[in-house]
Protein backbone atom coordinates (compact mmCIF):
# COMPACT_ATOMS: atom_id res chain seq x y z
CA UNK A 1 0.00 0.00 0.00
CA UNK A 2 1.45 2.94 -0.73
CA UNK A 3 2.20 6.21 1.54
CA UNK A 4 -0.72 8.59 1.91
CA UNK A 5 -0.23 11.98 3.38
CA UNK A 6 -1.84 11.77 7.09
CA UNK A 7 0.46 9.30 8.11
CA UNK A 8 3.40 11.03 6.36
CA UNK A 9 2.35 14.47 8.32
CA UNK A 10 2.03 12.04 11.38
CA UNK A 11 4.94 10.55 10.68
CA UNK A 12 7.01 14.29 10.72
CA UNK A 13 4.78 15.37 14.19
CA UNK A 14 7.06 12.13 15.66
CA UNK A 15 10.51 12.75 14.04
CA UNK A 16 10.05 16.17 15.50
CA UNK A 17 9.56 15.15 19.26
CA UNK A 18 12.23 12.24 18.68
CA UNK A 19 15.26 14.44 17.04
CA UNK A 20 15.04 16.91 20.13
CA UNK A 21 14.87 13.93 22.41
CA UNK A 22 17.76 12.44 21.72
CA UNK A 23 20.05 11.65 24.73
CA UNK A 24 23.40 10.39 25.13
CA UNK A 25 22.88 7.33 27.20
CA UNK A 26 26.61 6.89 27.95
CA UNK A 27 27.17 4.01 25.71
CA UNK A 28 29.64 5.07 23.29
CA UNK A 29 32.80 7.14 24.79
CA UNK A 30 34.31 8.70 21.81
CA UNK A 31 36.70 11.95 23.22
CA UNK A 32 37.85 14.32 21.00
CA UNK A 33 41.47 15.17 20.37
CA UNK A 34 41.17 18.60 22.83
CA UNK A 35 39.92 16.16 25.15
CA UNK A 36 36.14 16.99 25.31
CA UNK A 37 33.86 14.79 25.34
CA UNK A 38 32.63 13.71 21.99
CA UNK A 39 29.20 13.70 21.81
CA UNK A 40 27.26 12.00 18.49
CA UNK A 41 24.16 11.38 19.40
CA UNK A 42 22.30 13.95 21.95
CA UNK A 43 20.31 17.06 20.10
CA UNK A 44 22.77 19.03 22.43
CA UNK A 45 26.24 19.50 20.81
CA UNK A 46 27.68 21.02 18.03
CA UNK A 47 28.72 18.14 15.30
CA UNK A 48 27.89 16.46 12.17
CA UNK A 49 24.87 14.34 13.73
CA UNK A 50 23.29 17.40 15.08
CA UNK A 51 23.96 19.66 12.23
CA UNK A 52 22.49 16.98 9.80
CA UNK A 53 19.99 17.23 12.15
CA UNK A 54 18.98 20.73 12.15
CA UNK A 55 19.40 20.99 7.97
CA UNK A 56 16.52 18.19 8.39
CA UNK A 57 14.52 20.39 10.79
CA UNK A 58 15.10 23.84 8.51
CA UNK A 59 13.73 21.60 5.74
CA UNK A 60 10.66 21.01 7.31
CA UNK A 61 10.57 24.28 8.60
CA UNK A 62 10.89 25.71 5.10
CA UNK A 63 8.17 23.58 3.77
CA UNK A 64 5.57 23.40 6.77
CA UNK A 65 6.39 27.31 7.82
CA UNK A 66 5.91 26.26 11.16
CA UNK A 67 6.57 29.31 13.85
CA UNK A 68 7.42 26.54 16.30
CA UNK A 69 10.03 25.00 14.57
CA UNK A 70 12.33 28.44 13.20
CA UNK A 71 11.94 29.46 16.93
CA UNK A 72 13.34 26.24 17.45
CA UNK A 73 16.44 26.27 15.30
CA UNK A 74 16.97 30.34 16.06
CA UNK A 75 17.17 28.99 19.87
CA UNK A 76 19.74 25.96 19.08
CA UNK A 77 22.03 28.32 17.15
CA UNK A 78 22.14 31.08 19.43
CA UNK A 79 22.76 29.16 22.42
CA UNK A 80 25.67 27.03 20.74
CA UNK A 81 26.89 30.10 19.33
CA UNK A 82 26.96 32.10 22.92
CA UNK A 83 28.77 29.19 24.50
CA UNK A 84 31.39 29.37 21.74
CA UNK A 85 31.79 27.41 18.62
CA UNK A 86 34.01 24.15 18.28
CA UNK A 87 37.27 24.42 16.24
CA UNK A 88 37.40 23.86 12.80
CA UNK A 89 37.25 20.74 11.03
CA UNK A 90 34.80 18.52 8.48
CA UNK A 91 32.39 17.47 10.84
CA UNK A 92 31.85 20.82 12.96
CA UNK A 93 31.63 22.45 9.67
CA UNK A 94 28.36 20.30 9.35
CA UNK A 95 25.83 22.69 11.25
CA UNK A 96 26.49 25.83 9.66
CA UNK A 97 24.77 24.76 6.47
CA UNK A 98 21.50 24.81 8.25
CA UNK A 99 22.64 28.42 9.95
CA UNK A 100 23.34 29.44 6.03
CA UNK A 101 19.65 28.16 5.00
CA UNK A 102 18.27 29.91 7.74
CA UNK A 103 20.12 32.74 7.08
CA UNK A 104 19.41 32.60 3.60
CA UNK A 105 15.46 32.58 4.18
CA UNK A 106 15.54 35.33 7.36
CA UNK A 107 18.09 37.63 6.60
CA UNK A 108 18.82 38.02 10.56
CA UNK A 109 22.03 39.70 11.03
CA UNK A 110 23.00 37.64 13.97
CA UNK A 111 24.16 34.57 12.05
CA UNK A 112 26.26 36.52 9.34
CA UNK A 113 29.43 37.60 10.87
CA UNK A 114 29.33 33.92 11.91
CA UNK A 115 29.01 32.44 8.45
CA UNK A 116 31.33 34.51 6.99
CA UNK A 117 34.07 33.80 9.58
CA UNK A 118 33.67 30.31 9.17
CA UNK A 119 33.50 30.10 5.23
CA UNK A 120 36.78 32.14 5.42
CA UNK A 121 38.26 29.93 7.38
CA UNK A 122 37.19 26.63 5.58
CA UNK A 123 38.93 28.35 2.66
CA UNK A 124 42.04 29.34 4.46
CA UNK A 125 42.59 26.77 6.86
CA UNK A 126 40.98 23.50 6.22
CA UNK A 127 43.46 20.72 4.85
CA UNK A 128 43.83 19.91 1.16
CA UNK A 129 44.74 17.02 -0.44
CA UNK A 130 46.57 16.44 -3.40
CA UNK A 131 44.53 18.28 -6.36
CA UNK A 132 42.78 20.26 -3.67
CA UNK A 133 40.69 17.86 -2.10
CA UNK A 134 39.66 18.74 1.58
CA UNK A 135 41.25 16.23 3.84
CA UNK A 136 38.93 14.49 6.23
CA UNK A 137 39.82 15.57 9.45
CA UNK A 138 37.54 15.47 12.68
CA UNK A 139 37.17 16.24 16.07
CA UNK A 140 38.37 12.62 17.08
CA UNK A 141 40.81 12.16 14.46
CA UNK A 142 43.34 13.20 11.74
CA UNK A 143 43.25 12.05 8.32
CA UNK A 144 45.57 13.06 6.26
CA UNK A 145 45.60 13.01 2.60
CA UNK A 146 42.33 11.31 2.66
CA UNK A 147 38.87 11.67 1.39
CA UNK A 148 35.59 10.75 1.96
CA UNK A 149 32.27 11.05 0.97
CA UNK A 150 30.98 12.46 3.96
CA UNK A 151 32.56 15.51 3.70
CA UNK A 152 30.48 16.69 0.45
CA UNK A 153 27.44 16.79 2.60
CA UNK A 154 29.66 18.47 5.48
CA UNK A 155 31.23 21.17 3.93
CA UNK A 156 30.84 21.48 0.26
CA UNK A 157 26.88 22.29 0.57
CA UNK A 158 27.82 24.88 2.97
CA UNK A 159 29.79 26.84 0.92
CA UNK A 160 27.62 26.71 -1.79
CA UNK A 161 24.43 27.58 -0.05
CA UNK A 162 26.63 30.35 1.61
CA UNK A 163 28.20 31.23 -1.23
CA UNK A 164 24.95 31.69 -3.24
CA UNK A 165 22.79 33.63 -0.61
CA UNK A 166 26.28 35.91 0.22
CA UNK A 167 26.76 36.49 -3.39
CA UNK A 168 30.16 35.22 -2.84
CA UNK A 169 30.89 32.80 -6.18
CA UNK A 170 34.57 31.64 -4.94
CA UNK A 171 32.52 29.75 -2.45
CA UNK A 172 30.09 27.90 -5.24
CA UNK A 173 33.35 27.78 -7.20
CA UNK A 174 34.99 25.83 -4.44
CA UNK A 175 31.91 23.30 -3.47
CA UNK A 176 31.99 22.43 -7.49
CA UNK A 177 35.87 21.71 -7.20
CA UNK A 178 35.25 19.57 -3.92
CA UNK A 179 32.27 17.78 -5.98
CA UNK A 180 34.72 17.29 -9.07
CA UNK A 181 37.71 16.20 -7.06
CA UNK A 182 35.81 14.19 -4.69
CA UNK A 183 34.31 11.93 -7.88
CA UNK A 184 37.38 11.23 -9.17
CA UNK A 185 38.58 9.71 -7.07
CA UNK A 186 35.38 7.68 -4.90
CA UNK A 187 33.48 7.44 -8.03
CA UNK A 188 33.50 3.53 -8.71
CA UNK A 189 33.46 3.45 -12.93
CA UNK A 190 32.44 -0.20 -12.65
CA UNK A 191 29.30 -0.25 -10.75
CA UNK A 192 28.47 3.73 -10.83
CA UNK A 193 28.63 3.62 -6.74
CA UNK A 194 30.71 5.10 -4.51
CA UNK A 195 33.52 4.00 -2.22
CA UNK A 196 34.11 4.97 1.09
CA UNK A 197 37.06 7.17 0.84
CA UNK A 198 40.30 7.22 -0.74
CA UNK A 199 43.87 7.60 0.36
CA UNK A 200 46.92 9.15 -1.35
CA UNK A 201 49.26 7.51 0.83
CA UNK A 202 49.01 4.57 -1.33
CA UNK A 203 46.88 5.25 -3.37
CA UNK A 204 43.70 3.12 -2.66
CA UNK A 205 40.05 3.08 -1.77
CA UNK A 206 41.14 1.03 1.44
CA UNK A 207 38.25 -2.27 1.69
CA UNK A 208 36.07 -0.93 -1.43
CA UNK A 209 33.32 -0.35 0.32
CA UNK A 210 30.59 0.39 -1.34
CA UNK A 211 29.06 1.91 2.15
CA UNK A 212 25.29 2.96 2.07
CA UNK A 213 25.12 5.76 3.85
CA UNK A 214 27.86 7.02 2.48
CA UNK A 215 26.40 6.87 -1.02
CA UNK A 216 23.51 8.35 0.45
CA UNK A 217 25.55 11.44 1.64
CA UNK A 218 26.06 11.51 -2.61
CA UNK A 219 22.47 10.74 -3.93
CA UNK A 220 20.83 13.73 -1.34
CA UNK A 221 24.08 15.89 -1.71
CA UNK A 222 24.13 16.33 -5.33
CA UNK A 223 20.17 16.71 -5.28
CA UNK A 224 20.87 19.35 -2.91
CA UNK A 225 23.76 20.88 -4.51
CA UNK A 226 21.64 21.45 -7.38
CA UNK A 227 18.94 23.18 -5.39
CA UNK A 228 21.32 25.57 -3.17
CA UNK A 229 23.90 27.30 -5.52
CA UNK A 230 23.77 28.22 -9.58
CA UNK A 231 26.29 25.74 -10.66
CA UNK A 232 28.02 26.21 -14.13
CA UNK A 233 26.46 24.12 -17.13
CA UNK A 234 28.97 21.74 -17.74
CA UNK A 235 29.76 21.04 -13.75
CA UNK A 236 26.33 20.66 -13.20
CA UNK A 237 25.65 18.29 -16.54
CA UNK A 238 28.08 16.00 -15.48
CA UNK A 239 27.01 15.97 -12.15
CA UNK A 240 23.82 14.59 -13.31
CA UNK A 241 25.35 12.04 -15.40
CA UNK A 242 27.31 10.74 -12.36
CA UNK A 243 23.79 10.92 -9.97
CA UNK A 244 21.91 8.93 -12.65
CA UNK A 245 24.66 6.54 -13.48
CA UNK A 246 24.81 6.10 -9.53
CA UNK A 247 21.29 5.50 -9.17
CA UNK A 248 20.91 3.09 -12.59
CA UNK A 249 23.26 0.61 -9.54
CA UNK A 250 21.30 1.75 -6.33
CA UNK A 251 18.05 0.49 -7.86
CA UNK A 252 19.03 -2.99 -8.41
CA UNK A 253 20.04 -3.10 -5.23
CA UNK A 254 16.98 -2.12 -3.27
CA UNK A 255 15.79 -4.68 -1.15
CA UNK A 256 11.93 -6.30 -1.50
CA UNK A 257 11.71 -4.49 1.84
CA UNK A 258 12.49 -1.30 0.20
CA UNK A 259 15.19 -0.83 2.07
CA UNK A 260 19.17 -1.02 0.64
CA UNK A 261 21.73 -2.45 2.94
CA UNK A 262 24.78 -1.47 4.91
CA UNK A 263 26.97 -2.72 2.34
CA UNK A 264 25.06 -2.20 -0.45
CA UNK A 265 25.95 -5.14 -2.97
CA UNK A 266 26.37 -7.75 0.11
CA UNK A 267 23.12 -9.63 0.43
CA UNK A 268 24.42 -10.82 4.26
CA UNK A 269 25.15 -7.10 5.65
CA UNK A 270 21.79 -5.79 7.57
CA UNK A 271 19.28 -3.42 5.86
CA UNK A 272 20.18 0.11 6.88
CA UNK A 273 17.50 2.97 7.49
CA UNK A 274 19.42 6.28 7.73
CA UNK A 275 20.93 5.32 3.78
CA UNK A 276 17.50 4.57 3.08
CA UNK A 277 15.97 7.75 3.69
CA UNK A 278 18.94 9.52 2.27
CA UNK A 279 18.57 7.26 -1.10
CA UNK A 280 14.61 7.70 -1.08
CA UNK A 281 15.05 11.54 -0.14
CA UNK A 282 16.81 11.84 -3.52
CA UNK A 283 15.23 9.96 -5.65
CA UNK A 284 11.71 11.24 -5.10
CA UNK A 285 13.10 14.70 -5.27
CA UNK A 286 15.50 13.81 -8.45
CA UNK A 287 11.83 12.08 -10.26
CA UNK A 288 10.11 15.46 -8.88
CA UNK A 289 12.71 17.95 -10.75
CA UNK A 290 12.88 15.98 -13.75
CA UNK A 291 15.90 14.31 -13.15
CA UNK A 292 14.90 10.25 -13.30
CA UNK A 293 12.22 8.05 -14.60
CA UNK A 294 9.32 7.04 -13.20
CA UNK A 295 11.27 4.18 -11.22
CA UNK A 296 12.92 6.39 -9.24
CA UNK A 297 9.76 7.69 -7.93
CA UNK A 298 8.52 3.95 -7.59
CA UNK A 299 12.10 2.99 -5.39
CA UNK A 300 11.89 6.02 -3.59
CA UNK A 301 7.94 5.77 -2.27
CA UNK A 302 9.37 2.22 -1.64
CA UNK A 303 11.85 3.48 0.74
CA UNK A 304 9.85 5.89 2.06
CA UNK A 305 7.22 3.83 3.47
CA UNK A 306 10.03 1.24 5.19
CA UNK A 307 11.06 4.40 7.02
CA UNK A 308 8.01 4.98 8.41
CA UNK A 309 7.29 1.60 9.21
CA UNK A 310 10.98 1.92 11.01
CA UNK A 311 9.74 5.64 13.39
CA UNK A 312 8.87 4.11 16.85
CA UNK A 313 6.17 5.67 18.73
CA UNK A 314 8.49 8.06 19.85
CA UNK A 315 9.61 9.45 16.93
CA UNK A 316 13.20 7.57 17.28
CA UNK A 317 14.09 6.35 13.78
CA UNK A 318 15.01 2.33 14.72
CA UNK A 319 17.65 0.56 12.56
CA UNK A 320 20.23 3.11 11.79
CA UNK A 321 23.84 2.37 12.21
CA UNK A 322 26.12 4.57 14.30
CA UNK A 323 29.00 6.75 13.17
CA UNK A 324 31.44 5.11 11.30
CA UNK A 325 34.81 5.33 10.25
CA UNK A 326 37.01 4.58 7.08
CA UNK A 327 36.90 0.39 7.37
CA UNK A 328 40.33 -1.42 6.17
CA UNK A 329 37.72 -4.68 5.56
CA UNK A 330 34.03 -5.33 4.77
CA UNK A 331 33.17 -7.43 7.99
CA UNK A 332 34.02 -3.71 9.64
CA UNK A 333 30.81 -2.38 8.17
CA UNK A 334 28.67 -5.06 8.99
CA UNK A 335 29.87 -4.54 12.65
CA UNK A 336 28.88 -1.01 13.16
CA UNK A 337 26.53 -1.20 15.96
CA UNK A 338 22.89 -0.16 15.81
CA UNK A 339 22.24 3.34 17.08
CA UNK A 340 19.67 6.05 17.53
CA UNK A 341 21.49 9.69 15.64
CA UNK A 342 20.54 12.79 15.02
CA UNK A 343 21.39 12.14 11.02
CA UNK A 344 19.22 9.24 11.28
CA UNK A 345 16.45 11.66 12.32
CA UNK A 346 16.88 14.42 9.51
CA UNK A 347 17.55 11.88 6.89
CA UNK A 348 13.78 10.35 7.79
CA UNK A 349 12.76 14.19 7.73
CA UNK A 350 13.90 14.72 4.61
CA UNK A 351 12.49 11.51 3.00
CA UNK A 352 9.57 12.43 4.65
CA UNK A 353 9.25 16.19 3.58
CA UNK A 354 9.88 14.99 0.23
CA UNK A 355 7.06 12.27 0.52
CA UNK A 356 4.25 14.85 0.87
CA UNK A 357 5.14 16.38 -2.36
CA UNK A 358 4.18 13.12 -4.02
CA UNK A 359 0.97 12.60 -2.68
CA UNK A 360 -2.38 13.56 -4.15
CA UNK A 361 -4.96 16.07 -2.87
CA UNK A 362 -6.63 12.61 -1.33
CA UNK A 363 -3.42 12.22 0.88
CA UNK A 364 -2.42 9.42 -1.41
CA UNK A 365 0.69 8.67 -3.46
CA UNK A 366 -0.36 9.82 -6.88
């Protein structure tokens, strides 16, 4: 049966009330290299999970209009901004593309000064690769010369929603070199996937993963890019020849549950629900701007209802696995423990949002 739009709305109410009431319940002890605590899961900290997190929120926010929601996000930014922002890397770059979006729609001059310091810095100061790549370094870890996929969502969508509401086109300019770079070297020309990450110390993709969520972090990003920033004709053409080559693989791959797994092309790894929504998220909104065929939509209405079947009664998005780093072998995917996130909330938001855009004035999938 497919989605119809009163559970999808019902569905959103939940994710809501769940993302905020996420709590660090002391099970995973990750510190950071200034030794703080590291802190991946609670709606309280400023990192990747929660700055996925609020991007999924302003989403909804930007869709719904809902007062309660932008006084919401205005209160999350200003508080982690009066307490004083974490240092620089990938992953604490992560929540000010939700500030930009915000910033973007408001215009408040609290949250510029703020932006621009930061996208000046990410310029400046981040670590490159060679050819220019941003290196993948976190609050729990160095990683030189490397890249990942992750850090297209983290970083490059800020600058180019920043760059594009600032008027500032070195900052588009950059996200399209990070999007370039980035696919040449984790695009997989076999399959049309995407590895992992990539080393230059060696020169490898280290265990070949072809990771879900991490080719999720691709199929929403580049949706996403495309939405946020004027990118120039032939970036943005080939762009869309790597998205659709990458979801030509993802859709033989889809489970009969809807769902696509952990590792994506290993029938024993465990269905995942975070890459899910992220894969569903962009292919209903890749069928919606013309992008894909009508079996797109068909996958991604597929995905989207396993996703709701997979939002508890407390809005807590069940089944998605916890943070993971670059594995050396396969069986280290399949290992990641199961986890509650804040990503794993605002991917379901997004699928979600999306999901009500494909539904008929009855409330039903059209």
């Amino acid at each position: 049966m497919a989605p119809n739009g009163r559970d999808i709305r019902g569905g959103l109410d939940r994710l809501v009330a769940g993302t905020t009431g996420l709590k660090h319940d002391g099970r995973f002890h990750e510190p950071n290299l200034d030794g703080t605590a590291g802190d991946y899961i609670s709606f309280e900290s400023w990192e990747w999970p929660q700055g996925v997190g609020l991007y999924g929120l302003i989403k909804l926010w930007l869709f719904t209009g809902r007062r309660d929601l932008q006084q919401l996000i205005e209160g999350w930014y200003q508080a982690r901004i009066e307490a004083g922002l974490p240092q620089l890397n990938v992953n604490t770059t992560a929540p000010m593309l939700g500030l930009s979006v915000l910033w973007a729609k408001t215009r408040d001059p609290r949250w510029q000064q703020v932006l621009d310091d930061w996208a000046n810095r990410v310029m400046s100061d981040m670590g490159r690769t060679p050819e220019g790549g941003f290196e993948h370094h976190v609050s729990d870890k160095v990683n030189d010369n490397e890249l990942w996929d992750d850090t297209l969502y983290m970083v490059a969508l800020f600058l180019a929603s920043y760059g594009q509401a600032s008027s500032r086109p070195e900052l588009v300019d950059e996200a399209s070199r990070q999007f370039l770079v980035h696919t040449r070297y984790l695009a997989d020309t076999n399959t049309g996937l995407w590895f992992h990450g990539w080393t230059f110390d060696g020169r490898h993709n280290f265990a070949e993963a072809r990771w879900a969520r991490g080719n999720a972090w691709i199929t929403a990003g580049l949706l996403d890019f495309f939405d946020l920033a004027e990118i120039s004709k032939p970036v943005k053409e080939f762009l869309q020849g790597v998205l659709v080559a990458q979801v030509d693989a993802l859709l033989a791959l889809q489970a009969p549950s809807g769902a696509w797994r952990t590792l994506l092309d290993d029938p024993t790894s465990y269905e995942e629900i975070s890459a899910t929504a992220g894969i569903g998220y962009g292919l209903l909104k890749g069928y919606r701007l013309g992008l894909g065929t009508p079996a797109w939509r068909e996958a991604g209405l597929k995905a989207l209802q396993v996703v709701m079947d997979n939002i508890d009664e407390t809005g807590t998005v069940l089944n998605v696995s916890y943070g993971t780093r670059m594995g050396h072998d396969l069986q280290f995917y399949k290992d990641i423990p199961i986890q509650p996130t804040g990503y794993g909330q605002a991917l379901a938001i997004l699928c979600l949002s999306e999901g009500l855009q494909h539904v008929g004035t009855e409330g039903q999938a059209a």
